[in-house]
C-alpha atoms as a PDB file:
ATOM      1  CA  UNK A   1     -16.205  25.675  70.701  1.00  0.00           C
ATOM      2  CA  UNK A   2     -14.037  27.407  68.323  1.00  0.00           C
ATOM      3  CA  UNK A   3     -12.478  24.718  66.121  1.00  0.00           C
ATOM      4  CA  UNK A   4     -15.680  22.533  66.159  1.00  0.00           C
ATOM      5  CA  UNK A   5     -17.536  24.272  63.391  1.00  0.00           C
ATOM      6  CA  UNK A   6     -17.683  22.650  60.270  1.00  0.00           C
ATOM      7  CA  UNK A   7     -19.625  23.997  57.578  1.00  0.00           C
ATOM      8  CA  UNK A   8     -21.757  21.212  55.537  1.00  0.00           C
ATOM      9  CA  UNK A   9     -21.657  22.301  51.357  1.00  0.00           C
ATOM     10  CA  UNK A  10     -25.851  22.470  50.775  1.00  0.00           C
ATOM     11  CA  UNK A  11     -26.256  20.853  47.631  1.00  0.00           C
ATOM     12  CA  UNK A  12     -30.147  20.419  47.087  1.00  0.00           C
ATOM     13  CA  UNK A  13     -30.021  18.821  42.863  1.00  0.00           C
ATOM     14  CA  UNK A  14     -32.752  21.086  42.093  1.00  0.00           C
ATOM     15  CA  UNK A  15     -32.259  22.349  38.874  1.00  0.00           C
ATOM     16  CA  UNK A  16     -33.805  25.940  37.969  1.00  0.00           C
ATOM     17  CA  UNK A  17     -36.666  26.417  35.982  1.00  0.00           C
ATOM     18  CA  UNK A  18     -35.634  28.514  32.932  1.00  0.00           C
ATOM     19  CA  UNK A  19     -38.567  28.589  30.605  1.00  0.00           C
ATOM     20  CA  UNK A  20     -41.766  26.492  32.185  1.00  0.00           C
ATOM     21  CA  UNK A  21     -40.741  23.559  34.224  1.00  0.00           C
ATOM     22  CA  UNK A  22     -37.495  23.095  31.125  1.00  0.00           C
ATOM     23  CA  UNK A  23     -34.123  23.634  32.872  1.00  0.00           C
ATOM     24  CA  UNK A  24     -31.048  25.128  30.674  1.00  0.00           C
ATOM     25  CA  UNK A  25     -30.010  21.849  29.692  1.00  0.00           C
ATOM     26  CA  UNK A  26     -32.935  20.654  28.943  1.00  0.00           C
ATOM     27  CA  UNK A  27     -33.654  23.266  26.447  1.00  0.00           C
ATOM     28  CA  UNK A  28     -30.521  22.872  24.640  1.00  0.00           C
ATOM     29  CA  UNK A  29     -31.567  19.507  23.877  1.00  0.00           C
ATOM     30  CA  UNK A  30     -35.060  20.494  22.915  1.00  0.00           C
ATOM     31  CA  UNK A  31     -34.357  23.560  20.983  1.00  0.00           C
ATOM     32  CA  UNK A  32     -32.669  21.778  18.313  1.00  0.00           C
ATOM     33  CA  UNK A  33     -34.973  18.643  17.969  1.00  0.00           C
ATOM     34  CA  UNK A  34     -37.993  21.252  17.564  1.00  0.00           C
ATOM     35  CA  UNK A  35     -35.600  23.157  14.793  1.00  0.00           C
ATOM     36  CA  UNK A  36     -34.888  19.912  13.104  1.00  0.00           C
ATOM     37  CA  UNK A  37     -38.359  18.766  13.051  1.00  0.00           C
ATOM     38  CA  UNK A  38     -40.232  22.236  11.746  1.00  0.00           C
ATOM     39  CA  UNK A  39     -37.058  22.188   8.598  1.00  0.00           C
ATOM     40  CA  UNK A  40     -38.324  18.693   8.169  1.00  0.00           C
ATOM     41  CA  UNK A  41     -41.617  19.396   8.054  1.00  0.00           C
ATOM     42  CA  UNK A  42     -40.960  21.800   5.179  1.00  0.00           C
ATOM     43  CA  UNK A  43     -38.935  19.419   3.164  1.00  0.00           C
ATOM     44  CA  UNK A  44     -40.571  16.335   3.591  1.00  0.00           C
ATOM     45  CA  UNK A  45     -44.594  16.499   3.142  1.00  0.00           C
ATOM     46  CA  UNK A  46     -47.269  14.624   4.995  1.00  0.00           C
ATOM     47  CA  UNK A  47     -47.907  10.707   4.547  1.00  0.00           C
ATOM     48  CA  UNK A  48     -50.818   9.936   2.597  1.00  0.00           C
ATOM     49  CA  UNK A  49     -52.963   8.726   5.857  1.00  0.00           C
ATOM     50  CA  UNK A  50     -56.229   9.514   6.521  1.00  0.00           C
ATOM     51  CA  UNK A  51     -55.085   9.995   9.912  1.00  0.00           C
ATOM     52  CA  UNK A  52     -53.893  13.736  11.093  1.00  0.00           C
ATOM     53  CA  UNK A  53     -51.400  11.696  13.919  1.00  0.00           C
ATOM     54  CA  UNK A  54     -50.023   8.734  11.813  1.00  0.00           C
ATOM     55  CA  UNK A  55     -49.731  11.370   8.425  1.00  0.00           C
ATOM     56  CA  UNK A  56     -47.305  13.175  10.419  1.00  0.00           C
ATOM     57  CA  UNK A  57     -45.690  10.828  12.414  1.00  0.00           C
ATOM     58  CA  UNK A  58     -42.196  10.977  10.918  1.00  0.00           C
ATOM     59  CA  UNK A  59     -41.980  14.475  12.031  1.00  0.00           C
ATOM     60  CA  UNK A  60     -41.810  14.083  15.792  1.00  0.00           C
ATOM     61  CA  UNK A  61     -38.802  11.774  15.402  1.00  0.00           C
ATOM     62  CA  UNK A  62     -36.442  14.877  16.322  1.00  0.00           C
ATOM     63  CA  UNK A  63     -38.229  15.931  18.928  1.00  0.00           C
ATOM     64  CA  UNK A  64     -38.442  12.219  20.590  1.00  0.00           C
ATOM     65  CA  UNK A  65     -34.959  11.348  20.458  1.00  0.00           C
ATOM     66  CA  UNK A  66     -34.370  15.127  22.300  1.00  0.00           C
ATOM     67  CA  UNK A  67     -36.499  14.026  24.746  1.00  0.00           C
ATOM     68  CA  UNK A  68     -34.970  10.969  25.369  1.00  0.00           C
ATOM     69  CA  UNK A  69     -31.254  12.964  25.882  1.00  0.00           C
ATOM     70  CA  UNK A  70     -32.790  15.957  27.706  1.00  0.00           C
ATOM     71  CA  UNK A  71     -35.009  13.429  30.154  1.00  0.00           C
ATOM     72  CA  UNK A  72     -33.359  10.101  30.384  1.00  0.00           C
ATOM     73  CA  UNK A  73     -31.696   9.129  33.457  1.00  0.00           C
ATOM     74  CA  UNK A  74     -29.402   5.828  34.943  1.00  0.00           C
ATOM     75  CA  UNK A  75     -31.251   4.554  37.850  1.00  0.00           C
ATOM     76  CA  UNK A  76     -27.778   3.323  39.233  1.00  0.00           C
ATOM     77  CA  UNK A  77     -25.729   6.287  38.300  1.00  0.00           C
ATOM     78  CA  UNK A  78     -28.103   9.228  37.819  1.00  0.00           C
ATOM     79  CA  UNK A  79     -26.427  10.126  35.436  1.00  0.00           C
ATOM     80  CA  UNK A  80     -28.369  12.005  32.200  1.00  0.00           C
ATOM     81  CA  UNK A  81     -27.875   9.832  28.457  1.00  0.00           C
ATOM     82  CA  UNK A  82     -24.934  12.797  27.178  1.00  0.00           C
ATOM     83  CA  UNK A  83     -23.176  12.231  30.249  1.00  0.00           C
ATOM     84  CA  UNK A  84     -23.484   8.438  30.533  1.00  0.00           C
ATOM     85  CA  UNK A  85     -22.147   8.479  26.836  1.00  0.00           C
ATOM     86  CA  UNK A  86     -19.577  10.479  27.585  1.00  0.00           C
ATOM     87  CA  UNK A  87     -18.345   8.569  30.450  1.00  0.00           C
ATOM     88  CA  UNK A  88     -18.849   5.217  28.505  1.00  0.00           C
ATOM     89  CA  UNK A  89     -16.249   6.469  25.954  1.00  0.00           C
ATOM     90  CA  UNK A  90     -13.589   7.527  28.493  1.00  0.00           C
ATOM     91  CA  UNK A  91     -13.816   3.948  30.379  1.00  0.00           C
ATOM     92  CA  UNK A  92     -13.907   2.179  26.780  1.00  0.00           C
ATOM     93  CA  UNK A  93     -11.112   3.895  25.476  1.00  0.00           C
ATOM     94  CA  UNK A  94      -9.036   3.607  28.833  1.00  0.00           C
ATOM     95  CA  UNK A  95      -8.971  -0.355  28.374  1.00  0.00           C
ATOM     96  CA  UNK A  96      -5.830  -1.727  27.128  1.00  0.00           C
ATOM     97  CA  UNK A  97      -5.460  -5.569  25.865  1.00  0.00           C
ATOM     98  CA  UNK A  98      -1.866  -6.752  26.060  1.00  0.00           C
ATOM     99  CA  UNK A  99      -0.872 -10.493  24.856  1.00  0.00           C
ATOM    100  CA  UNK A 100       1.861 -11.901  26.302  1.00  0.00           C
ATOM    101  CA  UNK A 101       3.755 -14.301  24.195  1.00  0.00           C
ATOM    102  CA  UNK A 102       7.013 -16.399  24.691  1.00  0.00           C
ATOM    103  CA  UNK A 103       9.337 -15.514  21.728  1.00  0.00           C
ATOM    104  CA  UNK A 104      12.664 -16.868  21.865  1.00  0.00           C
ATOM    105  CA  UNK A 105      12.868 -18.175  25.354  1.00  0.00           C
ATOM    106  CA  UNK A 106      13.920 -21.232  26.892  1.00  0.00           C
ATOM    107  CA  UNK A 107      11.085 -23.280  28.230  1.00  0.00           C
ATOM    108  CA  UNK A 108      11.263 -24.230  32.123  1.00  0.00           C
ATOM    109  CA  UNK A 109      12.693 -27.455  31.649  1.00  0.00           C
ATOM    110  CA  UNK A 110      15.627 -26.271  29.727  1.00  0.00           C
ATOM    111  CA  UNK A 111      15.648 -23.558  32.565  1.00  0.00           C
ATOM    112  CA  UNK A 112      15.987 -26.028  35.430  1.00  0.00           C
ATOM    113  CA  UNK A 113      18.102 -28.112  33.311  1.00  0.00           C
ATOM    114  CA  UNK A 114      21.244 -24.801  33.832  1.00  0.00           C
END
C-alpha cells in the first residue's frame, strides 16, 4: 500500500580495500610508522647482537605502535584506539566537581529557633 514503504539505510561495516587487504585509515596509520621507522633506521645503527631479529629490534617500535592504532578495537564499543581516545577526552573533560560548602549561614537549629 502506498504509505507502507519504508526504506531500511543498508549499512554493511565493510570497509574498502585500498591497497591489499589495508583500508584508508588503516594506511594513514601505517604510512607514518613505516616513515618513522626507515628515518630511524638511518640514524640509529644496529645493536651489537649476533642475532639479525633482536639487532634490529628497536626499529619496529614505530611500526608496532601503528599497528596497534590502525588494528585495535573495544570489544564493548567497537570503537578503533584514535576514536576511543578521542571520546575518552570529551567525557573526561565534560565532568565537573562542585563542593558545596556552608559559608556564613545559620545552622538548622538557629533556623528553627526564628
Amino acid at each position: 500500500m502506498y504509505g507502507q514503504y519504508h526504506e531500511v539505510p543498508y549499512n554493511s561495516r565493510v570497509q574498502e580495500a585500498i591497497i591489499g587487504p589495508f583500508s584508508w585509515s588503516q594506511l594513514g596509520w601505517l604510512a607514518p610508522g613505516v616513515i618513522v621507522t626507515y628515518k630511524l633506521a638511518e640514524w640509529i645503527p644496529k645493536l651489537p647482537f649476533d642475532s639479525m631479529v633482536f639487532s634490529r629490534i628497536h626499529w619496529f617500535i614505530p611500526i608496532l605502535i601503528s599497528l596497534i592504532f590502525a588494528f585495535f578495537k573495544d570489544n564493548k564499543t567497537n570503537l578503533s584506539l584514535p576514536q576511543l581516545i578521542v571520546t575518552q577526552i570529551k567525557i573526561r573533560s565534560r565532568r565537573r566537581t562542585y563542593y558545596y560548602r556552608r559559608i556564613n549561614m545559620p545552622s538548622w537549629k538557629e533556623v528553627e529557633k526564628r
